[in-house]
PDB file of N, CA and C in Angstrom:
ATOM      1  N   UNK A   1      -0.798 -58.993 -23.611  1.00  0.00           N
ATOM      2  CA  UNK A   1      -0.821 -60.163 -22.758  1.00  0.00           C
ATOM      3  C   UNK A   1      -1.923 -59.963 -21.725  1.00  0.00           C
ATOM      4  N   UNK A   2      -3.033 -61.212 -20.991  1.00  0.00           N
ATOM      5  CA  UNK A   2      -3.512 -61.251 -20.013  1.00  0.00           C
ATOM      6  C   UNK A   2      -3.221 -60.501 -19.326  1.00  0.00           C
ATOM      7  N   UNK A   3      -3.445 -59.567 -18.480  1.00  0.00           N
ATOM      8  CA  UNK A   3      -3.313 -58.867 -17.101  1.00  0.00           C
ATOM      9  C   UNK A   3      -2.743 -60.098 -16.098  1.00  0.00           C
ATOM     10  N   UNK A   4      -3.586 -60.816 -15.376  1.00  0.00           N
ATOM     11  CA  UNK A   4      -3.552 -62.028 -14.585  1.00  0.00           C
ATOM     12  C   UNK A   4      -2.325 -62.868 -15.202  1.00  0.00           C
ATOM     13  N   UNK A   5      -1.838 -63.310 -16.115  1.00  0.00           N
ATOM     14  CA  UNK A   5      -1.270 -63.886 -16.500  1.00  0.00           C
ATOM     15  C   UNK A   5       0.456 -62.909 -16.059  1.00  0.00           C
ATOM     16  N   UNK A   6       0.302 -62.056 -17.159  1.00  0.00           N
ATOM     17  CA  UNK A   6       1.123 -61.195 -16.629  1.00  0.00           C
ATOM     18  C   UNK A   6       1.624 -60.867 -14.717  1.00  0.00           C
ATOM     19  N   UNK A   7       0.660 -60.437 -14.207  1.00  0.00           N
ATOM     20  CA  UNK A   7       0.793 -60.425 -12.715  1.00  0.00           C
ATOM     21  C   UNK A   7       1.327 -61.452 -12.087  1.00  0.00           C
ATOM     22  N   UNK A   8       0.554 -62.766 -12.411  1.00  0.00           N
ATOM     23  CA  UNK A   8       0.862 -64.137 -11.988  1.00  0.00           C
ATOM     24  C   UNK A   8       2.783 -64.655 -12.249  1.00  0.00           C
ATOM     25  N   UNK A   9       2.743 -64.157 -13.553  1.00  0.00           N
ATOM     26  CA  UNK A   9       4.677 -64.289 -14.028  1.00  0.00           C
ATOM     27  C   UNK A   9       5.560 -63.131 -13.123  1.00  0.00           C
ATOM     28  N   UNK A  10       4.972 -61.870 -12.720  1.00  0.00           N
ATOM     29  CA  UNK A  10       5.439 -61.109 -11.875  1.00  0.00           C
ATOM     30  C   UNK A  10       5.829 -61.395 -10.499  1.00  0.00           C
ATOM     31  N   UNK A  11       4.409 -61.975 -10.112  1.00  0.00           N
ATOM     32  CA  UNK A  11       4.778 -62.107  -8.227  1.00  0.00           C
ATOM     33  C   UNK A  11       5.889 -63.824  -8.524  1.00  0.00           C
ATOM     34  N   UNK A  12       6.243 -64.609  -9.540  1.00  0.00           N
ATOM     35  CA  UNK A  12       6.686 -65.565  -9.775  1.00  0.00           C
ATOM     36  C   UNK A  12       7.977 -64.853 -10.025  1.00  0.00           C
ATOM     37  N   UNK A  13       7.926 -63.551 -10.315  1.00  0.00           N
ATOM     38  CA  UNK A  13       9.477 -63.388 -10.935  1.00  0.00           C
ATOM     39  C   UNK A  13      10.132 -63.806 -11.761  1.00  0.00           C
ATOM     40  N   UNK A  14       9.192 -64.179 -13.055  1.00  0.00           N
ATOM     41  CA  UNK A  14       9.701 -64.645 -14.416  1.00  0.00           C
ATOM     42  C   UNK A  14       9.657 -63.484 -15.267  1.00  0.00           C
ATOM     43  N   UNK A  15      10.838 -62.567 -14.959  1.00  0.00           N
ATOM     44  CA  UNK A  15      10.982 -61.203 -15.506  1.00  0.00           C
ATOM     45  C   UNK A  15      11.251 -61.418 -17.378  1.00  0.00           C
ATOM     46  N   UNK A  16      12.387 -62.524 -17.513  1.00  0.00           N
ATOM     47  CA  UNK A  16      12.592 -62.864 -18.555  1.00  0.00           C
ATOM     48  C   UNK A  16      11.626 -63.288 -19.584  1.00  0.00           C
ATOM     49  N   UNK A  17      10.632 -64.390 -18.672  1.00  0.00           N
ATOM     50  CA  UNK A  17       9.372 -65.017 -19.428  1.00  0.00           C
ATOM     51  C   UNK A  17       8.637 -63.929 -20.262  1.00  0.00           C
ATOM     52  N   UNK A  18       8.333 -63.114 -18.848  1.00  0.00           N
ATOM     53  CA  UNK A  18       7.314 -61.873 -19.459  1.00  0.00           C
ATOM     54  C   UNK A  18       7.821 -61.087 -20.576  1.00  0.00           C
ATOM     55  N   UNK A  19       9.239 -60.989 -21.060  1.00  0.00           N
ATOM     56  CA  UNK A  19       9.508 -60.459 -22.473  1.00  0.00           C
ATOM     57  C   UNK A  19       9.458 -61.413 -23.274  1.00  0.00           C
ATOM     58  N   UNK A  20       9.955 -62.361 -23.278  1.00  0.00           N
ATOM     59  CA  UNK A  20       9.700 -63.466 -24.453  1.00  0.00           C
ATOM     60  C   UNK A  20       8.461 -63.510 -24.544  1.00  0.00           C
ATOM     61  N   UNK A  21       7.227 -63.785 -23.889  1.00  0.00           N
ATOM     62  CA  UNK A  21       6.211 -64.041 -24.510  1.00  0.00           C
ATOM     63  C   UNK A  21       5.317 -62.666 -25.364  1.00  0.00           C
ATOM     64  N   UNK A  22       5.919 -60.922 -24.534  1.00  0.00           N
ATOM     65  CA  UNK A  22       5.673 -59.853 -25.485  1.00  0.00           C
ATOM     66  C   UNK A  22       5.817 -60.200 -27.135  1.00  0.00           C
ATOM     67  N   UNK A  23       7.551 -60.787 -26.715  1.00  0.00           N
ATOM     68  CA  UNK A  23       8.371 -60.444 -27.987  1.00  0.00           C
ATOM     69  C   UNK A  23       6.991 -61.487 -28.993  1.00  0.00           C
ATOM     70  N   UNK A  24       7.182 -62.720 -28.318  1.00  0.00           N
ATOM     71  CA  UNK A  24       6.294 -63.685 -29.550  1.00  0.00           C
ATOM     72  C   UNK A  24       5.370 -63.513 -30.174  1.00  0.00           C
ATOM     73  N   UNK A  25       4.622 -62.803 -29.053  1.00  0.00           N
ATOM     74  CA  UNK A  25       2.937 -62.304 -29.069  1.00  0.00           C
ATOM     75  C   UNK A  25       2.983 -61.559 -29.999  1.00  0.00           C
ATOM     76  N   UNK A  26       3.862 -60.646 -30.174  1.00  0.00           N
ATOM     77  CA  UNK A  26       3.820 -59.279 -31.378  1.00  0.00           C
ATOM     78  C   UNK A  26       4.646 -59.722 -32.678  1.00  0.00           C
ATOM     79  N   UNK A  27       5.577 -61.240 -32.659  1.00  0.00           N
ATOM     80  CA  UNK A  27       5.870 -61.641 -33.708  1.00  0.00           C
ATOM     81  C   UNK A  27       5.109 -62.558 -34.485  1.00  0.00           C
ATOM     82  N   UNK A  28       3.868 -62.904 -33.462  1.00  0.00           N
ATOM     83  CA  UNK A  28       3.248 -63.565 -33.951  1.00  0.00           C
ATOM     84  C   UNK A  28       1.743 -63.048 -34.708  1.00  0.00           C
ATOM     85  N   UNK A  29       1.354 -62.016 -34.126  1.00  0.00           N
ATOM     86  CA  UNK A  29       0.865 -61.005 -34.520  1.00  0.00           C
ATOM     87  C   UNK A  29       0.959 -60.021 -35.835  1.00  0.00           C
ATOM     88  N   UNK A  30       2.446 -59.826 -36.262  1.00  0.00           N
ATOM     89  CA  UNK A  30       2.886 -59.370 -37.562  1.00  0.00           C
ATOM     90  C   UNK A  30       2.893 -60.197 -38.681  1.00  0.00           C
ATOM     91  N   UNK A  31       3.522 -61.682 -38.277  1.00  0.00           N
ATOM     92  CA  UNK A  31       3.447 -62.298 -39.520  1.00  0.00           C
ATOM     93  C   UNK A  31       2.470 -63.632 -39.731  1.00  0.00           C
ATOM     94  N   UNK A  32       1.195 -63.693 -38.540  1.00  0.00           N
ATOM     95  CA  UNK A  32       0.171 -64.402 -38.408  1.00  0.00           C
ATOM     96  C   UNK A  32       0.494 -66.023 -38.760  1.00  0.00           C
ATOM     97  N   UNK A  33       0.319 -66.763 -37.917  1.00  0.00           N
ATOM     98  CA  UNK A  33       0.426 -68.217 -38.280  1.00  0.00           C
ATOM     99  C   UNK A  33      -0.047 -68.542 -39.243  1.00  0.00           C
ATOM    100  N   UNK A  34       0.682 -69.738 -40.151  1.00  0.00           N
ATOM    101  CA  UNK A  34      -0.214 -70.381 -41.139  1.00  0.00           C
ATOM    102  C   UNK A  34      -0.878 -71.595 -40.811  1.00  0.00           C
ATOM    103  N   UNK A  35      -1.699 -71.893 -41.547  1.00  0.00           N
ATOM    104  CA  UNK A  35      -2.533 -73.226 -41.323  1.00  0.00           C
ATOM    105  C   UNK A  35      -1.207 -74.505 -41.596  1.00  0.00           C
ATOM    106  N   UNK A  36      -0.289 -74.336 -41.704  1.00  0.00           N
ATOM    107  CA  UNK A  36       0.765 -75.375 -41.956  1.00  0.00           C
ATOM    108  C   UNK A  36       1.051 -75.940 -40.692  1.00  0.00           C
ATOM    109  N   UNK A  37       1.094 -74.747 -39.762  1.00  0.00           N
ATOM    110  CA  UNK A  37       2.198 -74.667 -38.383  1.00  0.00           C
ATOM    111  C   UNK A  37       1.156 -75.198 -37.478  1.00  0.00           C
ATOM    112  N   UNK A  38       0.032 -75.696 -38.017  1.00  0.00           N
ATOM    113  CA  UNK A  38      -1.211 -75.942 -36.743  1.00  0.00           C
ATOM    114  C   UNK A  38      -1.018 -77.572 -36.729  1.00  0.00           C
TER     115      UNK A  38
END
C-alpha cells in the first residue's frame, strides 16, 4: 500500500480499513483481475 495513503488512514484511525485494503491488495494480486470484472 501507498505510504501516504496508509499514514493518512492512520492519523484518521481507520485501523480496520488499513487491513481490508492489505487483505484485497494481496487477494488481488494472487488471483489478478480479469478483463470481465473491468
Amino acid at each position: 500500500m501507498n505510504e501516504d495513503l496508509d499514514q493518512l488512514m492512520a492519523d484518521l484511525k481507520l485501523k480496520r480499513m488499513r487491513r481490508i485494503i492489505d487483505e484485497e491488495l494481496a487477494k488481488a494480486e494472487k488471483d489478478g483481475p480479469s478483463y470481465a470484472d473491468f
